[in-house]
C-alpha atoms as a PDB file:
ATOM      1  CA  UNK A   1     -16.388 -23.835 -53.307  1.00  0.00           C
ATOM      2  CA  UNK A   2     -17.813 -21.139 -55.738  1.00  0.00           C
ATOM      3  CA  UNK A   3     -21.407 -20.782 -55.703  1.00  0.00           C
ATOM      4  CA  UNK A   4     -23.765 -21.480 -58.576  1.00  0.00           C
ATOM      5  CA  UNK A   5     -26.496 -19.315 -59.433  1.00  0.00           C
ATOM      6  CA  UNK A   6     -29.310 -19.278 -62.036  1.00  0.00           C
ATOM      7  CA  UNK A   7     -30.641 -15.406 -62.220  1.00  0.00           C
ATOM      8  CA  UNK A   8     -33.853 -14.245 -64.705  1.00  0.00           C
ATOM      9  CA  UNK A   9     -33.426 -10.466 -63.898  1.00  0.00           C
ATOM     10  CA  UNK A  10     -33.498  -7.582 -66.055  1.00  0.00           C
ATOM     11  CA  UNK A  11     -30.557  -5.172 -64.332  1.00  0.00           C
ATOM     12  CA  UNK A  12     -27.514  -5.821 -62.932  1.00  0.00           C
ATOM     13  CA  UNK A  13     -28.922  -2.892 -60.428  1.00  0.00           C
ATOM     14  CA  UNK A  14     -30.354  -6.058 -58.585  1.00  0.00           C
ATOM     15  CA  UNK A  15     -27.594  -8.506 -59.487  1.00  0.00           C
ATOM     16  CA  UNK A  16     -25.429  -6.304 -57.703  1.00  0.00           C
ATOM     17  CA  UNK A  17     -27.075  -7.424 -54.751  1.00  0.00           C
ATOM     18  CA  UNK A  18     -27.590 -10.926 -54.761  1.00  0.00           C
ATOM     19  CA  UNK A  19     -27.240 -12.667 -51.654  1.00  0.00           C
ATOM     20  CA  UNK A  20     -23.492 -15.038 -51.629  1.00  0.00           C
ATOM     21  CA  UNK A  21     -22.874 -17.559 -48.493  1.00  0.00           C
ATOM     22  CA  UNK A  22     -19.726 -15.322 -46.875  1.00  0.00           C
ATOM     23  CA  UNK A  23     -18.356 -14.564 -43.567  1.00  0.00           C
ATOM     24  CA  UNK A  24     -20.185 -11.715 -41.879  1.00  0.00           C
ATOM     25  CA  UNK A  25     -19.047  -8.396 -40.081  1.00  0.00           C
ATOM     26  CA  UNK A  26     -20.294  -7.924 -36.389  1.00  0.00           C
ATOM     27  CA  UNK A  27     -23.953  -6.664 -36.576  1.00  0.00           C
ATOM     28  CA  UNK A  28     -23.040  -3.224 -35.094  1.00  0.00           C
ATOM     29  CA  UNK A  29     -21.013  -2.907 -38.355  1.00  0.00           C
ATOM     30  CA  UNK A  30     -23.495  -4.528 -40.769  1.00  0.00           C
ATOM     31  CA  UNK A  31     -26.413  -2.326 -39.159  1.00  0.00           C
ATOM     32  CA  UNK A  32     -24.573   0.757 -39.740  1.00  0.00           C
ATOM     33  CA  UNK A  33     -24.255  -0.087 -43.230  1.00  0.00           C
ATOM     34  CA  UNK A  34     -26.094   2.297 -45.725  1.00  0.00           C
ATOM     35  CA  UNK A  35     -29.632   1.244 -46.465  1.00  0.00           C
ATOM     36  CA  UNK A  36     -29.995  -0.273 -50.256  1.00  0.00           C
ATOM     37  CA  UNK A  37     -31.069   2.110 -52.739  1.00  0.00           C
ATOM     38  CA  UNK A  38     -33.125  -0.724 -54.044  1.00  0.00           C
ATOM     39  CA  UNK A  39     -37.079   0.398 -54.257  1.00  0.00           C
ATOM     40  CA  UNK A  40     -36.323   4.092 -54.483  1.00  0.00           C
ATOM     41  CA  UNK A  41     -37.896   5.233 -57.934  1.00  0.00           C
ATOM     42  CA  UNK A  42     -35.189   7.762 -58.276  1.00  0.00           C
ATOM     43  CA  UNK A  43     -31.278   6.505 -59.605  1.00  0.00           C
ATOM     44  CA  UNK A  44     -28.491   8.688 -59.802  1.00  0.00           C
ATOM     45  CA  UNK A  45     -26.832   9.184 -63.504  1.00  0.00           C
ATOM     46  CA  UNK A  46     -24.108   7.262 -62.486  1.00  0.00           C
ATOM     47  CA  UNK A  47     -26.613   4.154 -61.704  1.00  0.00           C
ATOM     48  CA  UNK A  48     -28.497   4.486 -64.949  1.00  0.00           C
ATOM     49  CA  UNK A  49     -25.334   4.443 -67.077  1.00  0.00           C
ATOM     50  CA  UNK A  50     -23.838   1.635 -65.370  1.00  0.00           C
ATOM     51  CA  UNK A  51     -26.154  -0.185 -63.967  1.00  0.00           C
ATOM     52  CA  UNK A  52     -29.032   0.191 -66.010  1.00  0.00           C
ATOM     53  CA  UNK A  53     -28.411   1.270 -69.963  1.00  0.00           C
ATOM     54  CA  UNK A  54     -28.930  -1.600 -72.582  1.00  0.00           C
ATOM     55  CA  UNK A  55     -24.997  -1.980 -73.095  1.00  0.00           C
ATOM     56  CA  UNK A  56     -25.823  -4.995 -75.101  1.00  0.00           C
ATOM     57  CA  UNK A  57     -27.926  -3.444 -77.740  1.00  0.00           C
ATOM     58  CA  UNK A  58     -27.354  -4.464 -80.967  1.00  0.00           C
ATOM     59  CA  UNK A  59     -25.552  -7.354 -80.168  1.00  0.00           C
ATOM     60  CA  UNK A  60     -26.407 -10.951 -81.837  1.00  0.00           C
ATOM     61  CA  UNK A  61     -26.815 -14.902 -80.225  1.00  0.00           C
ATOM     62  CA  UNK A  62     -23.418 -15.544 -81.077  1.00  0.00           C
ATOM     63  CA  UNK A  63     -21.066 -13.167 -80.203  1.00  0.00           C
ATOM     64  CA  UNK A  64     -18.427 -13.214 -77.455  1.00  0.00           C
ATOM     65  CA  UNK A  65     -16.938 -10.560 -76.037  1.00  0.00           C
ATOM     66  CA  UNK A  66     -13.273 -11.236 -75.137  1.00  0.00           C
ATOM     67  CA  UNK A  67     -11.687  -8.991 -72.027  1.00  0.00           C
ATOM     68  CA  UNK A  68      -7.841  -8.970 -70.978  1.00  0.00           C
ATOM     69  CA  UNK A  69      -7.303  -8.917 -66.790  1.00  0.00           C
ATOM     70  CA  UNK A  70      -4.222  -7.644 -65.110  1.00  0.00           C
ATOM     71  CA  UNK A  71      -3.373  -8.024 -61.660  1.00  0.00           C
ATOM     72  CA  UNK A  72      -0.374  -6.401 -59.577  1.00  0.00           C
ATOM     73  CA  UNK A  73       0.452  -4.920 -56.160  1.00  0.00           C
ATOM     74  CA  UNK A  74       3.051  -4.304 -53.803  1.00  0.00           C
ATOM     75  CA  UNK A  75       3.778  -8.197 -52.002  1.00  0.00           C
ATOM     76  CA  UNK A  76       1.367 -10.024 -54.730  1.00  0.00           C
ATOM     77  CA  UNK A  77       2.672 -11.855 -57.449  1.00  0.00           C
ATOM     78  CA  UNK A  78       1.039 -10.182 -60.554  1.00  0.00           C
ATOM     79  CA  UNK A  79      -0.443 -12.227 -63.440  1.00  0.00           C
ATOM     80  CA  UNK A  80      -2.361 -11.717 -66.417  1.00  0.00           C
ATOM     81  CA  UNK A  81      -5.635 -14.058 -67.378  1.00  0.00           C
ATOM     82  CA  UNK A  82      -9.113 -13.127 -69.211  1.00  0.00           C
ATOM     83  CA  UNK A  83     -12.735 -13.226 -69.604  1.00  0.00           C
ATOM     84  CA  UNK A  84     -15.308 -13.870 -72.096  1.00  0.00           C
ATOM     85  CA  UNK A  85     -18.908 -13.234 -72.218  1.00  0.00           C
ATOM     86  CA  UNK A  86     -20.637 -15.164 -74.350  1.00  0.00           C
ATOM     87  CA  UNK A  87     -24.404 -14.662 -76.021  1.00  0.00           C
ATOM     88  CA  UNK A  88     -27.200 -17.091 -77.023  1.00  0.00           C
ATOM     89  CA  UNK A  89     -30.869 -17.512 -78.242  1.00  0.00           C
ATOM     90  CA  UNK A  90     -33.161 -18.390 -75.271  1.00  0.00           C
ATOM     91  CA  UNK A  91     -35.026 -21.126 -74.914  1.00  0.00           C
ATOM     92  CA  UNK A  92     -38.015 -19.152 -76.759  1.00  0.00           C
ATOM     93  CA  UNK A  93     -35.886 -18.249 -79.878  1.00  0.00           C
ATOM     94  CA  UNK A  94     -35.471 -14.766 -78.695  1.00  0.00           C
ATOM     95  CA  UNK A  95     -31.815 -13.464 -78.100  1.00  0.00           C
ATOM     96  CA  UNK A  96     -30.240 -13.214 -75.898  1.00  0.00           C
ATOM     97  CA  UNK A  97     -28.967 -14.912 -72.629  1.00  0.00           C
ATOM     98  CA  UNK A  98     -25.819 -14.488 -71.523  1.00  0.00           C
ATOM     99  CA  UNK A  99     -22.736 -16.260 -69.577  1.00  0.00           C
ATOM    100  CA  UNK A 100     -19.017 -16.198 -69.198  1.00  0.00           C
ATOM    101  CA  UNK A 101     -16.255 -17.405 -67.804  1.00  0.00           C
ATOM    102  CA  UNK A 102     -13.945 -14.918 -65.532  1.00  0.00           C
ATOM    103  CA  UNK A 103     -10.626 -16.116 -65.300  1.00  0.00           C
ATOM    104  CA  UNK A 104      -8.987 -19.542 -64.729  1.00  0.00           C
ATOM    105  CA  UNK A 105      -7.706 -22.252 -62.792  1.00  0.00           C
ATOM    106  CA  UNK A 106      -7.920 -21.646 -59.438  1.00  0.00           C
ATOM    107  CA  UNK A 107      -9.136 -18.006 -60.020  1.00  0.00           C
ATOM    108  CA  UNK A 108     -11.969 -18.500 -61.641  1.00  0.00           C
ATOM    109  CA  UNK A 109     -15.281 -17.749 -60.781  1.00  0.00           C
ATOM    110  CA  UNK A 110     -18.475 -19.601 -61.088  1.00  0.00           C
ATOM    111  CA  UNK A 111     -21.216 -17.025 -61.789  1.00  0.00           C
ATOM    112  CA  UNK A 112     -24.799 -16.489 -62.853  1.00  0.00           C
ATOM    113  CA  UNK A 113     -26.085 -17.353 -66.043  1.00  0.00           C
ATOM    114  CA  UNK A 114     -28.452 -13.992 -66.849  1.00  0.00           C
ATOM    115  CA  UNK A 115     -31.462 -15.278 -68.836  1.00  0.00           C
ATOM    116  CA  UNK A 116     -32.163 -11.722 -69.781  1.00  0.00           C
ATOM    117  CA  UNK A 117     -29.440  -9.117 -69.208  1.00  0.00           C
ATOM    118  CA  UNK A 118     -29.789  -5.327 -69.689  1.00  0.00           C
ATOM    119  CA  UNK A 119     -26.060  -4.649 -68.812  1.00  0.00           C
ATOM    120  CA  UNK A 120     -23.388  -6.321 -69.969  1.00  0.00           C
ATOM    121  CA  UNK A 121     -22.648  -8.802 -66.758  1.00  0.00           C
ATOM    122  CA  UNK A 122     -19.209  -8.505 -66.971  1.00  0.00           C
ATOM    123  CA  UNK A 123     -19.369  -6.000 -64.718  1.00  0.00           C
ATOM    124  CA  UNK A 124     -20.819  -8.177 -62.571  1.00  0.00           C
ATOM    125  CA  UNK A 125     -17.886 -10.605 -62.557  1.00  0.00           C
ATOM    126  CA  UNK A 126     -15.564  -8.249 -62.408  1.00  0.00           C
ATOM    127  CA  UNK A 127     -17.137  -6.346 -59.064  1.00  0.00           C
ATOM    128  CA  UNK A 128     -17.869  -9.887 -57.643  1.00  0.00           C
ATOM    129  CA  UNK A 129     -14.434 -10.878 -57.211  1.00  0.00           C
ATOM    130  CA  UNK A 130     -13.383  -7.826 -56.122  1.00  0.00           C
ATOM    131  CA  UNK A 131     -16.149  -8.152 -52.858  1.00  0.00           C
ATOM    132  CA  UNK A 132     -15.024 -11.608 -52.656  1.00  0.00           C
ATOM    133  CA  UNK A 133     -10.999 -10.661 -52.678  1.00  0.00           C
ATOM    134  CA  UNK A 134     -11.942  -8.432 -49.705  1.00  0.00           C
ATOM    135  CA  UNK A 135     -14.383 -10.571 -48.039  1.00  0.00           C
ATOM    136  CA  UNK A 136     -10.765 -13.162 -47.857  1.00  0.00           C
ATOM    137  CA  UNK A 137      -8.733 -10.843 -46.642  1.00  0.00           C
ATOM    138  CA  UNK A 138     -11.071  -8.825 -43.983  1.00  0.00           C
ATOM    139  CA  UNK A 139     -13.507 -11.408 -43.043  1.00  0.00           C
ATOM    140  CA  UNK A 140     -15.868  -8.472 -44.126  1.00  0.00           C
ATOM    141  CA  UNK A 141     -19.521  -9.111 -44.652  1.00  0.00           C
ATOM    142  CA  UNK A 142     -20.067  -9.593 -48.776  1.00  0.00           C
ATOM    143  CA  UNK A 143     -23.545  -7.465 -48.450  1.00  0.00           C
ATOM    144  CA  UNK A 144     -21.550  -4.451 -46.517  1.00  0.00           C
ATOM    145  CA  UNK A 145     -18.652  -3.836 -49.493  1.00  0.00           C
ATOM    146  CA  UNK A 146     -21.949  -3.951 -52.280  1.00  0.00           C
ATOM    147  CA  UNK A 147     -23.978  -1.577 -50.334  1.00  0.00           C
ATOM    148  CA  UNK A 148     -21.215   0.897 -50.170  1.00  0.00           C
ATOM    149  CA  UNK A 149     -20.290   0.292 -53.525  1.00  0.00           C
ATOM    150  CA  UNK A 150     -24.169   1.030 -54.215  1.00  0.00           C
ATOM    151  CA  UNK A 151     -24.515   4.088 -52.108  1.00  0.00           C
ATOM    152  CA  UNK A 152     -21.447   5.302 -53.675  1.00  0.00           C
ATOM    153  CA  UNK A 153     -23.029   5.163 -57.255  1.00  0.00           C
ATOM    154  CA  UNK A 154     -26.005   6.612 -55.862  1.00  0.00           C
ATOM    155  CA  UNK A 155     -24.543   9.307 -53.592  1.00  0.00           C
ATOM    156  CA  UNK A 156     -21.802  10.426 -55.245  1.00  0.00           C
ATOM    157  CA  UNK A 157     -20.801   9.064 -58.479  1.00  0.00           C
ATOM    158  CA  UNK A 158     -20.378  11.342 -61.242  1.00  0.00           C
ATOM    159  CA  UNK A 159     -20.226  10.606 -65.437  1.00  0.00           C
ATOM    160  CA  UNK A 160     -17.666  12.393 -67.104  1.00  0.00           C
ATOM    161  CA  UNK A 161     -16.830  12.224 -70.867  1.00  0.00           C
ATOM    162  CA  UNK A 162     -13.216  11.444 -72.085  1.00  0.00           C
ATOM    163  CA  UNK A 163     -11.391  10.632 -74.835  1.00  0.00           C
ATOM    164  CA  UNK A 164     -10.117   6.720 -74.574  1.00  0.00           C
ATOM    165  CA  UNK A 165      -8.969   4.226 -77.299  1.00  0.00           C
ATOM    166  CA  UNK A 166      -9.736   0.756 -78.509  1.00  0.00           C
ATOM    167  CA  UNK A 167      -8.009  -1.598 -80.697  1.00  0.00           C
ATOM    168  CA  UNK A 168      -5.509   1.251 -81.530  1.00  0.00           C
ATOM    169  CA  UNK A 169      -8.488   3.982 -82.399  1.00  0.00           C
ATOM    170  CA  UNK A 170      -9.593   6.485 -80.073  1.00  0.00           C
ATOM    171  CA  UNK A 171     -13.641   6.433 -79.322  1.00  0.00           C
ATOM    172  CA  UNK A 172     -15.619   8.681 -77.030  1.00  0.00           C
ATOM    173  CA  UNK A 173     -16.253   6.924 -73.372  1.00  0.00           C
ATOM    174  CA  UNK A 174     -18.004   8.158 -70.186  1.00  0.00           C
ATOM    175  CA  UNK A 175     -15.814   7.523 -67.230  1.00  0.00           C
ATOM    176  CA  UNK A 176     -17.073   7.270 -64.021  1.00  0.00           C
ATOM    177  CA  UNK A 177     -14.896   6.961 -60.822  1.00  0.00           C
ATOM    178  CA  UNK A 178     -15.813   6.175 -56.947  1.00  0.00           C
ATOM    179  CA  UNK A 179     -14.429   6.041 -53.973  1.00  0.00           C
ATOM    180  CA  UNK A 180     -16.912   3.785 -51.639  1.00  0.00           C
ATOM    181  CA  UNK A 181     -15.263   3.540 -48.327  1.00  0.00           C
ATOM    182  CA  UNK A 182     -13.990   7.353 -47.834  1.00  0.00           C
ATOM    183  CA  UNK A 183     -16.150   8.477 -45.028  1.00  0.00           C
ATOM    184  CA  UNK A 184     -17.152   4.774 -44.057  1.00  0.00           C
ATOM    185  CA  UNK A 185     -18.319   4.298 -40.620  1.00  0.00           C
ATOM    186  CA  UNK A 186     -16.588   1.363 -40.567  1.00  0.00           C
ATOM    187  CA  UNK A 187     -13.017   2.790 -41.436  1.00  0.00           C
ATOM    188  CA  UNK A 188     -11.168   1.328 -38.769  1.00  0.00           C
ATOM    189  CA  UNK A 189     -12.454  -2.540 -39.621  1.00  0.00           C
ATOM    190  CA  UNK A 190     -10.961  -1.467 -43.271  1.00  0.00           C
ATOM    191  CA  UNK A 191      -8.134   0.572 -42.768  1.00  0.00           C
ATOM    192  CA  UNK A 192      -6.701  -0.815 -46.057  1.00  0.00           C
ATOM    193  CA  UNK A 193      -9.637   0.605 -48.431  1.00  0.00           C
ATOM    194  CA  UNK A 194     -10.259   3.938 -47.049  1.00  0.00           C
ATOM    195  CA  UNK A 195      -8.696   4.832 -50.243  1.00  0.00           C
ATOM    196  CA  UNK A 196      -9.889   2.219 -52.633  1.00  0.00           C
ATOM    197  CA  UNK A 197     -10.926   3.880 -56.046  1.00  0.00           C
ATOM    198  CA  UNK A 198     -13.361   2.200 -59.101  1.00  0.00           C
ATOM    199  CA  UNK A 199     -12.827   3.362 -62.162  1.00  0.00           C
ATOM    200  CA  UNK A 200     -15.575   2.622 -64.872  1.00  0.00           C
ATOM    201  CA  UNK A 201     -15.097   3.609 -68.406  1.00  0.00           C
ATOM    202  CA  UNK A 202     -18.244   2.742 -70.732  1.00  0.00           C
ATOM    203  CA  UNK A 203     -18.460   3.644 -74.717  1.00  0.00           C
ATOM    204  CA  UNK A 204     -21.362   2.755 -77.151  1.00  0.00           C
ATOM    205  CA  UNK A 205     -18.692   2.931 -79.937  1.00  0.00           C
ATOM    206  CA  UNK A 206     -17.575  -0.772 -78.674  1.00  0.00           C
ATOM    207  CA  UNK A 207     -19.090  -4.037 -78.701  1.00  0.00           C
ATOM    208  CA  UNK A 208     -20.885  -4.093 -75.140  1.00  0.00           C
ATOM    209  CA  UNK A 209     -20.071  -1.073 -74.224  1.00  0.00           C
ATOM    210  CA  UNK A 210     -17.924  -1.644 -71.238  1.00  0.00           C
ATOM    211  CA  UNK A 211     -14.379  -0.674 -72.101  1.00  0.00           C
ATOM    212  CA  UNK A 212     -12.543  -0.948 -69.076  1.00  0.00           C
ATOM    213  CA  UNK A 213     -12.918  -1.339 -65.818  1.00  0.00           C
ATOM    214  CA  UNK A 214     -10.544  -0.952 -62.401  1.00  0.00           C
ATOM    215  CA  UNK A 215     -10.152  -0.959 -59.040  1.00  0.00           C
ATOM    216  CA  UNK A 216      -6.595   0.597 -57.139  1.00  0.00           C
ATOM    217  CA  UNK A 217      -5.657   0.559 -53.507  1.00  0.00           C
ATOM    218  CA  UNK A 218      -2.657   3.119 -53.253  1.00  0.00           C
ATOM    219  CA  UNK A 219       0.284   2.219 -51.402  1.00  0.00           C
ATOM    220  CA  UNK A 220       0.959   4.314 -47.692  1.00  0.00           C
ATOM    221  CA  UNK A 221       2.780   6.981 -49.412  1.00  0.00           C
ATOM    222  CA  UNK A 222       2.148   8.937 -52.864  1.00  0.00           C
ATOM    223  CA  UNK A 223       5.149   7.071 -54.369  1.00  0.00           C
ATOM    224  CA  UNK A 224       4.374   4.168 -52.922  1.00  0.00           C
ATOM    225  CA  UNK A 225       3.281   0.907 -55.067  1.00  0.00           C
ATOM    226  CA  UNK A 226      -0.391   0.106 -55.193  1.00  0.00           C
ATOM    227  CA  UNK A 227      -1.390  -2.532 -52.700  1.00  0.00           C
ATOM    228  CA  UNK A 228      -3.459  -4.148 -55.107  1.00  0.00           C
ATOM    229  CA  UNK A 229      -3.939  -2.768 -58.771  1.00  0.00           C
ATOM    230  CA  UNK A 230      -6.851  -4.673 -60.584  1.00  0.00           C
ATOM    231  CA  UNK A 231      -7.656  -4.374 -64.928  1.00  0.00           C
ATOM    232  CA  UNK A 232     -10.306  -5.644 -67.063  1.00  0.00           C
ATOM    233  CA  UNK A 233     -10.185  -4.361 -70.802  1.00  0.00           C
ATOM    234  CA  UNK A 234     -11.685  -5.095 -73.755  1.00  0.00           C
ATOM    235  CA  UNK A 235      -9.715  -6.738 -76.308  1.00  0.00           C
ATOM    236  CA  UNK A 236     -12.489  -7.738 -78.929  1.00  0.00           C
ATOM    237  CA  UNK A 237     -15.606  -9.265 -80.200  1.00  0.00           C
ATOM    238  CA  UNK A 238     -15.963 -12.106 -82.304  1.00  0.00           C
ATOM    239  CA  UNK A 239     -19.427 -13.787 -84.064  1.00  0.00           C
ATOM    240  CA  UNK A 240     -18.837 -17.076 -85.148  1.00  0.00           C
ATOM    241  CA  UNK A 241     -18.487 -17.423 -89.354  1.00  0.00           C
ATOM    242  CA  UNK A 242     -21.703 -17.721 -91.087  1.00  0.00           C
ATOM    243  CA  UNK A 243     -21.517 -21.336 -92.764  1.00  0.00           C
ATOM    244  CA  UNK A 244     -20.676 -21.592 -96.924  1.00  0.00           C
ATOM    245  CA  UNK A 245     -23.969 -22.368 -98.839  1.00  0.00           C
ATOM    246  CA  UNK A 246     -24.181 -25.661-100.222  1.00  0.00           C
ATOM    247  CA  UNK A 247     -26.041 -25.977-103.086  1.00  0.00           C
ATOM    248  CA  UNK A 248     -28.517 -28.830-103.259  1.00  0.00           C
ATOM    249  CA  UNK A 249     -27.945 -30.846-106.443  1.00  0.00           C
ATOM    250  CA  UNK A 250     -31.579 -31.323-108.152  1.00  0.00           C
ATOM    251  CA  UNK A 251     -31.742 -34.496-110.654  1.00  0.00           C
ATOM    252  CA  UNK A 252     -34.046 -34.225-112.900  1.00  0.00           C
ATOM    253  CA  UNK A 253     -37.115 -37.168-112.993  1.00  0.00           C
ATOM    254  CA  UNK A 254     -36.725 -39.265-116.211  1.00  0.00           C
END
């Protein structure tokens, strides 16, 4: 049953990390696992950008940000679904908190309400399910794939600007892309993701910031399908309409 969590950080650089009731690798595997990078006072550019930037700046209690997901892969039936990420005043007044929903039905996820978000925590849901789509199909500990995801931002991401569009119009992005489990100690547990790639792309020109995001397992063989082929991309924002004024009728006192 999907966990329920109530989290009052500031980053998703220690959402990331959260700790989810899983099945766990053998402790040879999880003790060769690369230390966190949490407590270090240095980050990596990759890290601040995605991890750590104020993607939801200018953003009002009100707003939800609407995301398309596609899914396909060689022997997987493909389907398409969303996710929205939604923003309110806090208790205080002050804006803003955030939550979502990440797909449906039987897909979806139950995740963290952030009382007060930095990032936009769609990237959380997104990387989530990925952990938890390997964690059911390796048995692999949850806390192993986010520490190499984390070592890989820290080690060896790099931010590159593109070119990319939205809504038809093209914007200027950063795009970073990583490759966690190349060189993994663990390889031979994972066969499957030795090649796994995560492709971020980030813009300030668009509402939240996060444009798209992806992970791809290629197939065996250059032409081959992609195992598994994963899409999240923003379709839109929308603020709810402001109510019509109503003037107040004043009678005069006779």
């Amino acid at each position: 049953m999907p966990l329920r969590h109530t989290v009052a950080t500031l980053t998703l650089l220690s959402l990331l990390a959260w700790p989810t009731a899983q099945a766990q690798v053998p402790a040879a595997a999880e003790a060769s696992a690369p230390a966190s990078t949490e407590g270090k006072k240095d980050f990596s550019p990759s890290e601040r950008l995605l991890l750590m930037s104020d993607q939801l700046k200018g953003l009002k209690a009100g707003t939800t940000l609407t995301y398309r997901y596609l899914h396909k892969g060689e022997g997987d039936d493909p389907f398409e679904d969303s996710a929205r990420v939604r923003l309110a005043k806090r208790p205080d007044g002050s804006c803003c908190s955030a939550s979502g929903d990440f797909l449906s039905g039987a897909r979806k996820l139950q995740l963290p309400e952030v009382q007060k978000p930095v990032g936009n925590p769609v990237l959380l849901y997104f990387l989530e399910r990925d952990i938890r789509q390997m964690n059911k199909i390796t048995k692999g500990s949850v806390n192993y794939f986010r520490k190499r995801i984390r070592m890989a931002l820290y080690e060896a991401g790099t931010v590159r600007d593109v070119q990319a569009s939205y809504q038809g119009k093209p914007v200027a992005a950063r795009e970073i892309i990583l490759t966690p489990f190349v060189n993994d100690p663990n390889e031979a547990r994972f066969p499957l993701y030795v090649q796994r790639s995560y492709r971020f792309v980030l813009s300030e020109a668009v509402p939240g910031q996060v444009l798209s995001l992806q992970t791809l397992t290629p197939g065996p063989r250059p032409d081959s399908t992609p195992l598994t082929d994963d899409q999240l991309t923003l379709a839109g924002a929308s603020v709810p309409a402001l109510q019509p004024f109503t003037p107040i009728a004043i009678r005069n006192a006779q």
